[in-house]
Protein backbone atom coordinates (compact mmCIF):
# COMPACT_ATOMS: atom_id res chain seq x y z
CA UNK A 1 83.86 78.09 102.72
CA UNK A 2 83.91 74.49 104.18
CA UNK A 3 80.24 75.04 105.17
CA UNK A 4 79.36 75.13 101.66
CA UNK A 5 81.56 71.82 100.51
CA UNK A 6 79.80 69.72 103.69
CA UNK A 7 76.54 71.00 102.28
CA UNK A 8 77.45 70.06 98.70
CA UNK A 9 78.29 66.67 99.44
CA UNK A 10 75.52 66.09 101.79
CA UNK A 11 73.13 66.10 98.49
CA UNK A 12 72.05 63.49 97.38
CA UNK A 13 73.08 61.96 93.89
CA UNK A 14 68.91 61.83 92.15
CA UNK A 15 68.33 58.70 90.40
CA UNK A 16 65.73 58.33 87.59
CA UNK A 17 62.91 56.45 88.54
CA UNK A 18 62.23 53.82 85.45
CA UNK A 19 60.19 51.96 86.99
CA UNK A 20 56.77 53.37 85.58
CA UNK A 21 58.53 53.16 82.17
CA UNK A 22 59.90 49.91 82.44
CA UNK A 23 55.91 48.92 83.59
CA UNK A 24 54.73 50.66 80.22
CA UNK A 25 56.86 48.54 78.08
CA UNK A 26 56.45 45.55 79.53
CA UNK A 27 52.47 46.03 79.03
CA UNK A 28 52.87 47.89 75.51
CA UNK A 29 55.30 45.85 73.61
CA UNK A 30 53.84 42.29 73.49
CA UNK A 31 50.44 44.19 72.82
CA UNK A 32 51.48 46.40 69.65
CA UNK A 33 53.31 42.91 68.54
CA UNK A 34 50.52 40.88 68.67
CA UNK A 35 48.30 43.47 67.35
CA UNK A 36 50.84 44.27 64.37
CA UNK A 37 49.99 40.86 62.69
CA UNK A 38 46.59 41.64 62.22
CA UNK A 39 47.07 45.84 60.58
CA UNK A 40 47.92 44.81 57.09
CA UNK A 41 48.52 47.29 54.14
CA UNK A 42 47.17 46.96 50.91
CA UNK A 43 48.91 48.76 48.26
CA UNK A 44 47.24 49.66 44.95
CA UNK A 45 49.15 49.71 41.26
CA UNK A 46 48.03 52.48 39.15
CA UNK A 47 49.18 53.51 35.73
CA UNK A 48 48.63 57.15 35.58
CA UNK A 49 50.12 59.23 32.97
CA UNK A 50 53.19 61.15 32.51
CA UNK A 51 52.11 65.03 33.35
CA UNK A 52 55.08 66.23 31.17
CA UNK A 53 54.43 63.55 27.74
CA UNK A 54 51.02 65.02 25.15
CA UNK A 55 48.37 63.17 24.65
CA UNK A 56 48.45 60.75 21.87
CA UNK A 57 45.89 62.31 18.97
CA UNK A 58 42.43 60.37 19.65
CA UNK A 59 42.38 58.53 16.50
CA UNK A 60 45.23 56.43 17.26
CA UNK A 61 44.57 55.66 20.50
CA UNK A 62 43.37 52.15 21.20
CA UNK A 63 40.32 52.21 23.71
CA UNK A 64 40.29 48.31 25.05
CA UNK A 65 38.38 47.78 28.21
CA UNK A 66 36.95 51.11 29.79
CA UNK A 67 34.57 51.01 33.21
CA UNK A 68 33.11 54.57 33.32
CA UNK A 69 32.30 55.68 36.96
CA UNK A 70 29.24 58.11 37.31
CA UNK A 71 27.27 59.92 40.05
CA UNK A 72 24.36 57.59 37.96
CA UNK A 73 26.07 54.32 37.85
CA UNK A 74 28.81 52.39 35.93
CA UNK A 75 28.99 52.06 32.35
CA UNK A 76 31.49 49.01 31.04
CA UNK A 77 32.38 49.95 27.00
CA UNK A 78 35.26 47.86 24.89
CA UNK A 79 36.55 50.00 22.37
CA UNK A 80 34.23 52.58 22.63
CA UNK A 81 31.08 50.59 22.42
CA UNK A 82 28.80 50.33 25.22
CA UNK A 83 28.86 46.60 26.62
CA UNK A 84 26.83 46.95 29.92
CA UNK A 85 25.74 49.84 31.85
CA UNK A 86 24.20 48.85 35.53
CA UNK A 87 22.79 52.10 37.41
CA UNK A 88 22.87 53.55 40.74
CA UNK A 89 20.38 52.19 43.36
CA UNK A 90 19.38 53.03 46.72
CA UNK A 91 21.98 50.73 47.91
CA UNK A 92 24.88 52.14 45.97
CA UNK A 93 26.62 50.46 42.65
CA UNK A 94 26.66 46.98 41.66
CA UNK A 95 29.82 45.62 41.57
CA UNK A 96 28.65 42.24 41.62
CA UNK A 97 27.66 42.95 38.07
CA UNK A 98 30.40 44.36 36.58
CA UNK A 99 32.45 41.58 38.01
CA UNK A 100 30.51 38.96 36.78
CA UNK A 101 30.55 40.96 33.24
CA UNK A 102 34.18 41.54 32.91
CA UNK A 103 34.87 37.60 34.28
CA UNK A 104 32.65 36.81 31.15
CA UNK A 105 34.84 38.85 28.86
CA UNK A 106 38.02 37.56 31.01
CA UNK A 107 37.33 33.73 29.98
CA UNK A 108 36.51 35.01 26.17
CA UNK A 109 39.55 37.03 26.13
CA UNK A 110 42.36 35.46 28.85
CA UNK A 111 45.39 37.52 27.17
CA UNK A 112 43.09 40.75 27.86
CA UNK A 113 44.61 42.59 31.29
CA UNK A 114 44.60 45.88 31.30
CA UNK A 115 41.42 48.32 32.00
CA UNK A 116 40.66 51.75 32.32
CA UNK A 117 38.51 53.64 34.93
CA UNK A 118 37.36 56.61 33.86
CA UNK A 119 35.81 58.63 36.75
CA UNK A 120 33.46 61.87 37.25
CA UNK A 121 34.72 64.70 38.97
CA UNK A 122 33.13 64.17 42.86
CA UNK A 123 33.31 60.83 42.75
CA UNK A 124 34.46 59.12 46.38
CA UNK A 125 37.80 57.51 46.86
CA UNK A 126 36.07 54.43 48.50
CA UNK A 127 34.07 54.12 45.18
CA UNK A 128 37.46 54.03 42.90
CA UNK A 129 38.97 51.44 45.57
CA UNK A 130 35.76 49.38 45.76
CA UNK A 131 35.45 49.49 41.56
CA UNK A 132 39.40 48.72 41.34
CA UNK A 133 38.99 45.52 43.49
CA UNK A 134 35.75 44.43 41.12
CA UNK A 135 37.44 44.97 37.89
CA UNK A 136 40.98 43.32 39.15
CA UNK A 137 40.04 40.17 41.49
CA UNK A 138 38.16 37.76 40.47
CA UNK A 139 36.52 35.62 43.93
CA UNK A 140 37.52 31.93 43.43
CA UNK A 141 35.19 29.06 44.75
CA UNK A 142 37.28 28.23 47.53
CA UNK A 143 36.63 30.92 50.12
CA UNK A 144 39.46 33.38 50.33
CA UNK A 145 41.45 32.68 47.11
CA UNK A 146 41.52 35.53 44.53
CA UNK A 147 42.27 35.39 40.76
CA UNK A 148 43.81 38.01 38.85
CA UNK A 149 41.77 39.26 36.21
CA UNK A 150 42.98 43.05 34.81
CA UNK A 151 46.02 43.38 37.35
CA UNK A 152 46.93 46.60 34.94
CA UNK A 153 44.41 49.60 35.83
CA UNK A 154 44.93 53.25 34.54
CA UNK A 155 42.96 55.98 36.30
CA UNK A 156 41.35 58.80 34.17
CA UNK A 157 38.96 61.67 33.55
CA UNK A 158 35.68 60.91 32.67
CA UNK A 159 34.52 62.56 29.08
CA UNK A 160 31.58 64.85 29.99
CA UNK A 161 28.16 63.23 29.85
CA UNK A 162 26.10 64.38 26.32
CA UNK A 163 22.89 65.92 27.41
CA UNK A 164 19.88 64.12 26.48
CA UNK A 165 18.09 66.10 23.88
């Protein structure tokens, strides 16, 4: 019996090594500080409507500014008449275009801020983001500054497209 206590307290108390850790977050801290300054998040404001409220009957509801996004291109209309249309080139939409379209209608109309985009069923995400940035900054002439032109964007379904006869 006291062979087994002397054996017992021969052992050695183990002591965690830290010392790799310690290295890791010496190395890893300042790095994911320094790099955290330059990850920034960009949240987007929708208006999207209730799931559980009906649809308002068609007659009565007021149109305003709608951009319809198409496999074929964009089509701006204001009140349901067709303002501008620009269609889909090798090199993808023209957002240029619509911005410089809806600044036109911005300066006739400053009190105007909302707008609709009304999109196609397969349309990309990156297309909705890249349209919502066209339709709701305006680039200043200093480099860098944005202005706010429709900061209020709703998100829809596009009507189906008539078939040419």
């Amino acid at each position: 019996m006291f062979a087994r206590m002397r054996r017992a307290r021969r052992q050695d108390v183990a002591e965690l090594n830290i010392t790799a850790f310690l290295n890791l977050m010496v190395v890893l801290v300042p790095f994911l500080l320094i790099t955290a300054v330059f990850t920034q998040l960009t949240i987007k404001e929708l208006n999207l409507p209730d799931s559980s409220q009906t649809p308002p009957p068609q007659d009565n509801v007021k149109q305003g500014l709608t951009v319809l996004i198409r496999a074929s291109g964009l089509t701006l209309t204001k009140d349901g008449n067709n303002v501008d249309s620009w269609p889909k080139d090798e090199r993808g939409y023209t957002y240029a275009g619509l911005t410089s379209r809806l600044a036109e209608i911005k300066n006739a109309n400053p009190a105007e801020d909302r707008i609709t985009l009304l999109l196609e069923p397969g349309i990309s995400y990156d297309t909705l983001i890249q349209v919502m940035d066209a339709v709701h900054y305006l680039p200043a002439a200093r480099e860098g500054v944005l202005v706010d032109m429709f900061p209020q964007i709703s998100v829809g379904d596009a009507p189906a497209q008539e078939a040419a006869p």
